[in-house]
Protein backbone atom coordinates (compact mmCIF):
# COMPACT_ATOMS: atom_id res chain seq x y z
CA UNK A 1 -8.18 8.18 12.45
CA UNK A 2 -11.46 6.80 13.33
CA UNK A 3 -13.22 6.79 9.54
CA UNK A 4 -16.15 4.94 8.23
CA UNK A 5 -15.51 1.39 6.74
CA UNK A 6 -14.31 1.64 3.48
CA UNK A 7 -17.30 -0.23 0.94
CA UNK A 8 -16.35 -2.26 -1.87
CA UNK A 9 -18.35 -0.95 -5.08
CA UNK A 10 -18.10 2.67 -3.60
CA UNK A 11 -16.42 5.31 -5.62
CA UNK A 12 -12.14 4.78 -4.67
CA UNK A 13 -11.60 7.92 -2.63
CA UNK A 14 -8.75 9.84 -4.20
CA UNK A 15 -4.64 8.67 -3.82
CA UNK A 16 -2.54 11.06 -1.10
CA UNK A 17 0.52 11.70 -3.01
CA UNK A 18 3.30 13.93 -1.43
CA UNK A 19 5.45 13.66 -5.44
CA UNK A 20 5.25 11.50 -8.24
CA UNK A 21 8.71 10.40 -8.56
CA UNK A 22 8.44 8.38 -11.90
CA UNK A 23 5.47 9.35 -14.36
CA UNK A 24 2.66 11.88 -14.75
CA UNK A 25 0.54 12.66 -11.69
CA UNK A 26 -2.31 11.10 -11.76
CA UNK A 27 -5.35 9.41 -9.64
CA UNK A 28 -8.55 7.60 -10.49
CA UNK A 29 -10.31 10.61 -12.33
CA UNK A 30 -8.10 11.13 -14.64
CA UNK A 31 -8.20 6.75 -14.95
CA UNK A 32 -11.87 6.40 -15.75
CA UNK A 33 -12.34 4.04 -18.54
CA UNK A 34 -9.31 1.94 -17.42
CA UNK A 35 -9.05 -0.56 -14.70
CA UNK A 36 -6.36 0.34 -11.94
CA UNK A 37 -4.29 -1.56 -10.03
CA UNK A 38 -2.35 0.52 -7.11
CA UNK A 39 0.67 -1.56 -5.51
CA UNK A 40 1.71 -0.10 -1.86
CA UNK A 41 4.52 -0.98 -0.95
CA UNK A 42 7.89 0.01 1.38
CA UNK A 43 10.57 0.19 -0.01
CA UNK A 44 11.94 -1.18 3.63
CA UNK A 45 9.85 -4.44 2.71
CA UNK A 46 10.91 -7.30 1.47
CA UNK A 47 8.15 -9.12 0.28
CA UNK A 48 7.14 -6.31 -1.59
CA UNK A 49 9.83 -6.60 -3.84
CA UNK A 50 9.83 -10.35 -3.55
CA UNK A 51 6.06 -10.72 -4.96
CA UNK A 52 4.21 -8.46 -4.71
CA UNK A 53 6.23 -6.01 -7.20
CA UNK A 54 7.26 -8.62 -9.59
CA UNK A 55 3.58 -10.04 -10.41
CA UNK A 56 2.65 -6.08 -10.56
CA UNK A 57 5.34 -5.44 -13.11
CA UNK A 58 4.36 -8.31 -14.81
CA UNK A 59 0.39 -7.32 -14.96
CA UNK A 60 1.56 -4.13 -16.52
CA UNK A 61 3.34 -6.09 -19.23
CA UNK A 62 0.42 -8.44 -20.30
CA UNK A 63 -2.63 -6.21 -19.93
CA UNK A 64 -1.43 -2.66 -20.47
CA UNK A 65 -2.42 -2.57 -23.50
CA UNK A 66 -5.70 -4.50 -22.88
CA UNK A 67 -6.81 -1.33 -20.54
CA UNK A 68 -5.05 -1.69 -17.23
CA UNK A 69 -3.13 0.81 -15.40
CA UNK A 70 -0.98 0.29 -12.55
CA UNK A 71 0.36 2.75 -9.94
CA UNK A 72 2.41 2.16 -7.51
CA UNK A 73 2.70 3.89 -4.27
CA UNK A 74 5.56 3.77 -1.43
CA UNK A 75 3.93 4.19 2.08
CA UNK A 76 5.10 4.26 5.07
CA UNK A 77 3.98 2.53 8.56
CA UNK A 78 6.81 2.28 10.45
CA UNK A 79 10.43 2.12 10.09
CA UNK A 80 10.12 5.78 9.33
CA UNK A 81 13.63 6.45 9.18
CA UNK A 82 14.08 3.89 5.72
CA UNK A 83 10.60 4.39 4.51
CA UNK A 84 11.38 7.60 3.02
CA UNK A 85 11.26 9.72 -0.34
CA UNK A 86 15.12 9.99 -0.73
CA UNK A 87 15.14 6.19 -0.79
CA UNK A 88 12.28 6.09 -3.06
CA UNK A 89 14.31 8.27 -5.40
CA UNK A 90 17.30 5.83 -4.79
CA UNK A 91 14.90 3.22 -6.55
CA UNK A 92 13.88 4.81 -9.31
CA UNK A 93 17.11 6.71 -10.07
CA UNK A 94 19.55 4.08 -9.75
CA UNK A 95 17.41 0.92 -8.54
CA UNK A 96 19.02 0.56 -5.07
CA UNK A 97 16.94 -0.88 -2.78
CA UNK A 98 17.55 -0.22 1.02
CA UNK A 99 17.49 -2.04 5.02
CA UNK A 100 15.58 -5.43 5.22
CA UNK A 101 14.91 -5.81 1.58
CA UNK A 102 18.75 -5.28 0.34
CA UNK A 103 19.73 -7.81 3.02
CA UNK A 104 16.85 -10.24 1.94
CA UNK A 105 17.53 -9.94 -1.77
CA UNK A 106 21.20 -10.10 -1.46
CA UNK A 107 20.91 -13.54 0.33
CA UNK A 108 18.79 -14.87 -2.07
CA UNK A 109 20.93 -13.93 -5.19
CA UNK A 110 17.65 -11.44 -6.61
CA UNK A 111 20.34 -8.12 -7.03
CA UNK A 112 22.89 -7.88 -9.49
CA UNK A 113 26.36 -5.73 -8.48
CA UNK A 114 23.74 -4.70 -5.46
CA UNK A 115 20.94 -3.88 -7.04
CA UNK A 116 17.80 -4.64 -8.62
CA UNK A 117 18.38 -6.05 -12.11
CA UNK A 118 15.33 -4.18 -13.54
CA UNK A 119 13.30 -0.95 -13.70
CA UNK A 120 9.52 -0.56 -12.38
CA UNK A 121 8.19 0.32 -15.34
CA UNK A 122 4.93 2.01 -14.07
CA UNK A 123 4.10 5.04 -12.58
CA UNK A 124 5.53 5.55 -8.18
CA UNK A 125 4.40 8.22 -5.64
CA UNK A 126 5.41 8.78 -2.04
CA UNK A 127 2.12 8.83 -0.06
CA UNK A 128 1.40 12.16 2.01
CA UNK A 129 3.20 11.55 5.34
CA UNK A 130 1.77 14.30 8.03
CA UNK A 131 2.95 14.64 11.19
CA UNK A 132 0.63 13.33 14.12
CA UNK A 133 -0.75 16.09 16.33
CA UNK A 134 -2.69 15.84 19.70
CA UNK A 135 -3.63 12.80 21.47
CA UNK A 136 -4.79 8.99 20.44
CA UNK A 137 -8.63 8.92 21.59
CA UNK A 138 -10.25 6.42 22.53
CA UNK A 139 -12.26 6.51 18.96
CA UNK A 140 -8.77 5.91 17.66
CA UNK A 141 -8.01 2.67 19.26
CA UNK A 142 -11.16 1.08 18.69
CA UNK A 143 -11.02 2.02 15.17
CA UNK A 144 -7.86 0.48 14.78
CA UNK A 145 -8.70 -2.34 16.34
CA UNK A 146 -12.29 -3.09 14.81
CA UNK A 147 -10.95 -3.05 11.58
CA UNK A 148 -8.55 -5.72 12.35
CA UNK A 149 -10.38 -7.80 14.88
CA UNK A 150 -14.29 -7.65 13.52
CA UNK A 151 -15.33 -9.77 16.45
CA UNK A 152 -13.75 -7.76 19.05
CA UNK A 153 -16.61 -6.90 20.64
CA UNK A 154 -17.27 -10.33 22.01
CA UNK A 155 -14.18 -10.99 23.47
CA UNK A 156 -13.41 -11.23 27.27
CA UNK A 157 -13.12 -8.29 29.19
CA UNK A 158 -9.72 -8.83 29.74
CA UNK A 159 -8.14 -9.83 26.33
CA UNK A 160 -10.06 -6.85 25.27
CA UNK A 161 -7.97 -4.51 27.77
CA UNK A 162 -5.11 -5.96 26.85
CA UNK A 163 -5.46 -5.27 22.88
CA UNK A 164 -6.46 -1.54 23.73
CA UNK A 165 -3.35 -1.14 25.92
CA UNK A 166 -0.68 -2.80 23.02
CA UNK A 167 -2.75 -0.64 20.43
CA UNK A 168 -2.33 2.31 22.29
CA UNK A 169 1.16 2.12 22.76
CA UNK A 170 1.65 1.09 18.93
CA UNK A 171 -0.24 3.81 17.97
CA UNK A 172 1.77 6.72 20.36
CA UNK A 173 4.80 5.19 18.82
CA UNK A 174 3.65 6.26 15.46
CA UNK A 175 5.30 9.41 14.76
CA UNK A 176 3.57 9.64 10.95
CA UNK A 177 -0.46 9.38 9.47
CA UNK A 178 0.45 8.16 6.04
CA UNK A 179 -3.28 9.44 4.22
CA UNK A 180 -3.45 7.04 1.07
CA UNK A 181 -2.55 3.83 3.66
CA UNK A 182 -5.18 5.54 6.15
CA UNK A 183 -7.85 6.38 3.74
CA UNK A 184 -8.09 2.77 2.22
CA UNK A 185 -7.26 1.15 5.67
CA UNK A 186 -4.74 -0.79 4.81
CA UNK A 187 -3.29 -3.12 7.03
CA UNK A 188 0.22 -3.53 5.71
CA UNK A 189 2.63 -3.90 2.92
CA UNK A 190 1.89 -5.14 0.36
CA UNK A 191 -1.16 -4.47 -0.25
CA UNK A 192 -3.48 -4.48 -3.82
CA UNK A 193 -5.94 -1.83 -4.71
CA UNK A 194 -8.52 -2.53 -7.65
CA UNK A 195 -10.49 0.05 -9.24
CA UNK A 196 -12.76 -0.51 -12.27
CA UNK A 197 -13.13 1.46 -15.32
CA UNK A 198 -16.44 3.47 -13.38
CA UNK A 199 -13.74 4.51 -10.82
CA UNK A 200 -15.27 2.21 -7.92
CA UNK A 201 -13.48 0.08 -5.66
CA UNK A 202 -13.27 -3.27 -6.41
CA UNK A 203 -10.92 -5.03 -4.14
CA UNK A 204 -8.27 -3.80 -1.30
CA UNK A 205 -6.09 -6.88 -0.28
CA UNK A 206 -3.14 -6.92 2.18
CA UNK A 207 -0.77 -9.68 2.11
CA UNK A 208 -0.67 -12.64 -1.04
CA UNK A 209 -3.84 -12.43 -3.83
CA UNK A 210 -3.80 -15.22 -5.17
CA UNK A 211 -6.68 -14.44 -7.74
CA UNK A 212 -5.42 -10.98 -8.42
CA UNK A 213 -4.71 -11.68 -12.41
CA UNK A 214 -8.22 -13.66 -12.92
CA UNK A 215 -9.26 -10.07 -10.99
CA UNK A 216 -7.79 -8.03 -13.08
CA UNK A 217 -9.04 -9.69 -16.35
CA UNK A 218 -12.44 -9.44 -14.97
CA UNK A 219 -12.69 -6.30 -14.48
CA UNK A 220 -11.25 -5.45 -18.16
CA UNK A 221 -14.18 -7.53 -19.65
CA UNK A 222 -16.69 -5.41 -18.09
C-alpha cells in the first residue's frame, strides 16, 4: 500500500478495471487528445448519486462534443457486501440502485416506481478488487495516514499512537485493495479525476468540486 505521492501534471497511471459493464474498454491511452473526467463512485453511496453523478451526467451532455470524455468507475472501500459488480449490473441493466442510497433517494422523492428515473449515459467499470494477503506493516499505516494527515509528523506522541492504533484496526478490517481507488489515493466516494488531452493528471478531488465545470472547460481550451 505504501506508494509514492501521486503528482499533479504527471502522466495518470492507468484505470484497474475488473469489466466494463456499459461501453467499450477503455483508459487514458486510448483518450489522448480528449480531456477525461473519471467519476468513482459506490453504488452503496448516496451522495454519489445525489451530486456527484448528476453534475457528471450533465458534463457529458454539454461538452461531449466539445472533447470531453467521462468514465465512470464503481469502487469499493467498504461495505463490501453492497459495493459489488452484481449491483453494478443492477444499475446499468435496470437502474436499481441499492442499501443507503435507495433509502436516501426514496425519502427524498429522487426514484420513480423505485428507481432511478434516468440512464448514466457514459461509459462504468468495476475497479479490480484483490483480495488482501499478509500483514498491514508499519509502512502501511503511515502511508495511510500521511496522506490524510500531512502534518502528522508534528503531532504529540500520544495522538500520534492513537491514529496508528484506529488505522490499524481500519485497515485489518479491510478485507479488499480496490487498485484504481489505491493507485490515485483516493480518499473516498465521490471522488473526480481530471486528465488532459496529453494524458497527465490534472486534478484528483474527493468530496464537492465546486470549480469542476470551469476545470473542465479549461482544460478543453488547451
Amino acid at each position: 500500500m505504501s506508494e509514492t505521492p501521486l503528482q499533479i501534471g504527471q502522466l495518470a497511471p492507468s484505470l484497474a478495471v475488473s469489466e466494463w459493464v456499459q461501453g467499450v474498454p477503455v483508459n487514458f491511452e486510448q483518450l489522448k487528445g480528449r480531456v477525461v473526467l473519471v467519476e468513482v463512485f459506490q453504488v452503496n453511496c448516496p451522495g454519489c448519486f445525489f451530486y456527484a453523478l448528476p453534475e457528471a451526467i450533465e458534463l457529458h451532455r454539454k461538452y461531449a462534443d466539445a472533447g470531453l470524455a467521462v468514465l465512470g468507475v464503481a469502487t469499493a472501500f467498504e461495505d463490501f457486501d453492497k459495493n459489488t459488480l452484481e449491483n453494478l449490473r443492477l444499475l446499468v441493466e435496470r437502474n436499481e440502485v441499492i442499501g443507503e442510497t435507495f433509502k436516501a433517494l426514496s425519502q427524498h422523492g429522487k426514484l420513480v416506481q423505485g428507481r432511478l428515473p434516468y440512464r448514466i449515459p457514459f461509459p462504468l467499470a468495476m475497479d479490480q478488487l484483490s483480495e488482501r494477503q499478509g500483514e498491514i506493516s508499519g509502512d502501511d499505516i503511515l502511508a495511510f495516514i500521511q496522506g490524510r494527515l500531512p502534518n502528522f509528523d508534528r503531532q504529540p506522541e500520544a495522538y500520534r499512537q492513537q491514529v496508528i492504533q484506529q488505522v490499524e484496526k481500519y485497515l485489518e478490517s479491510l478485507r479488499y485493495r480496490a487498485e484504481t481507488f489505491e493507485r490515485f489515493q483516493l480518499k473516498g466516494t465521490p471522488s473526480q479525476i481530471l486528465v488532459d488531452k496529453q494524458g497527465a493528471l490534472r486534478a484528483c478531488e474527493f468530496g464537492a468540486f465546486p470549480d469542476l465545470e470551469s476545470r473542465v472547460v479549461q482544460l478543453l481550451q488547451e
